[in-house]
Protein backbone atom coordinates (compact mmCIF):
# COMPACT_ATOMS: atom_id res chain seq x y z
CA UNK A 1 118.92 85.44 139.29
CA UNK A 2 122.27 86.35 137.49
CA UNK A 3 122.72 90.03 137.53
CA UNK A 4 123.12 89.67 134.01
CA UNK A 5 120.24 88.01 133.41
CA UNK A 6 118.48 90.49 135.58
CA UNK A 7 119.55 93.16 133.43
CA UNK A 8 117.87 91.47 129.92
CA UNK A 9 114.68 90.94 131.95
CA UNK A 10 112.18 93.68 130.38
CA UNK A 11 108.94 94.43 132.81
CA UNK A 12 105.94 95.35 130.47
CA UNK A 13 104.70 96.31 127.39
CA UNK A 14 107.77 96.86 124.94
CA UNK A 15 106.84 99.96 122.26
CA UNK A 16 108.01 100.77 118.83
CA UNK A 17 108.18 104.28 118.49
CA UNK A 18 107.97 105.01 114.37
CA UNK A 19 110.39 107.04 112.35
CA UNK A 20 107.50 109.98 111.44
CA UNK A 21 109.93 110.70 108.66
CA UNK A 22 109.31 107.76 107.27
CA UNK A 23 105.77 106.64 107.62
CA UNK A 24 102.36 108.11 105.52
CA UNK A 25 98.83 107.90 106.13
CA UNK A 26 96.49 107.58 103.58
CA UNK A 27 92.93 107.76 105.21
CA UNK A 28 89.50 109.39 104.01
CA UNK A 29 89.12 110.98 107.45
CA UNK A 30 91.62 113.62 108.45
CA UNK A 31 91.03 112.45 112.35
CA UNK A 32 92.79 109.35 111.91
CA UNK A 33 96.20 111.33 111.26
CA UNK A 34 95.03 114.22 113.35
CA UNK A 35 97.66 113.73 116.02
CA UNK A 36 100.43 113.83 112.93
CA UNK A 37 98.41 115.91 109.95
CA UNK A 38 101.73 116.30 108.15
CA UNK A 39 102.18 112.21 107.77
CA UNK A 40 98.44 112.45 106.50
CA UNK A 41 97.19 111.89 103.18
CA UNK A 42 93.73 112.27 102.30
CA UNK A 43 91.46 110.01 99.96
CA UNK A 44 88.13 109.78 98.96
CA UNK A 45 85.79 107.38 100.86
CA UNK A 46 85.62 104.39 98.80
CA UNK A 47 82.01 103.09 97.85
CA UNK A 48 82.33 100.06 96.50
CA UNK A 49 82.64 101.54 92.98
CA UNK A 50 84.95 98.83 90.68
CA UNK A 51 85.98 101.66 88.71
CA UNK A 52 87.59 103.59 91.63
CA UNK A 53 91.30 104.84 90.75
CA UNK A 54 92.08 106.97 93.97
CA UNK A 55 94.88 104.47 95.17
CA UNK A 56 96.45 104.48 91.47
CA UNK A 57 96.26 108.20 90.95
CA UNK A 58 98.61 108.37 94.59
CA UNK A 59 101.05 105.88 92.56
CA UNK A 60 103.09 108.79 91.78
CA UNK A 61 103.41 110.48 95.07
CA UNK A 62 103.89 107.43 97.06
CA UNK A 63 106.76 106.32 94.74
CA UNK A 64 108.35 109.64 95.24
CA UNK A 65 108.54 109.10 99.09
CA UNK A 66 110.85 106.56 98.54
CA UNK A 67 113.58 108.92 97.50
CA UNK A 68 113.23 111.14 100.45
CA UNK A 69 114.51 111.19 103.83
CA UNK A 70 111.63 113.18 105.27
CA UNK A 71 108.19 112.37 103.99
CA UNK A 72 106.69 115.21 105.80
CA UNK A 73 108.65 117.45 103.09
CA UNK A 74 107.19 116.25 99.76
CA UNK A 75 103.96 115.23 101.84
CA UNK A 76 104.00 119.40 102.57
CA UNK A 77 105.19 120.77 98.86
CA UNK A 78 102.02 118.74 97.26
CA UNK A 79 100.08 120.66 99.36
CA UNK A 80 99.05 117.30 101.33
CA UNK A 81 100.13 118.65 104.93
């Protein structure tokens, strides 16, 4: 093999490691964001129930993350984290 070729030739699994400034977790069970509680933001199990308006009422919040460069900050001041 080329040794530049050899050099582009990856053994294993490759892994995305993800910005935690830039990623949220919305989840009804705080031990799915356990490992990163301030990326975590909790919800209400839903039940089925047509008339549910837990994703809406986080309309707000989640827009404002788009206007931050650190989630984890306004995540933290809403008292989320």
């Amino acid at each position: 093999m080329h040794a530049a070729a050899e050099r582009l030739v990856h053994e294993g699994p490759v892994r995305h490691r993800a910005d935690l400034a830039r990623v949220c977790l919305i989840d009804n069970s705080p031990v799915s964001y356990n490992v990163n509680e301030m990326n975590g933001i909790p919800i209400e199990g839903w039940t089925n129930d047509p008339s549910d308006q837990a994703l809406l009422d986080l309309l707000p919040v989640l827009d404002s993350l788009r206007f931050t460069s650190d989630v984890r900050h306004v995540l933290g001041i809403r008292g989320y984290s």
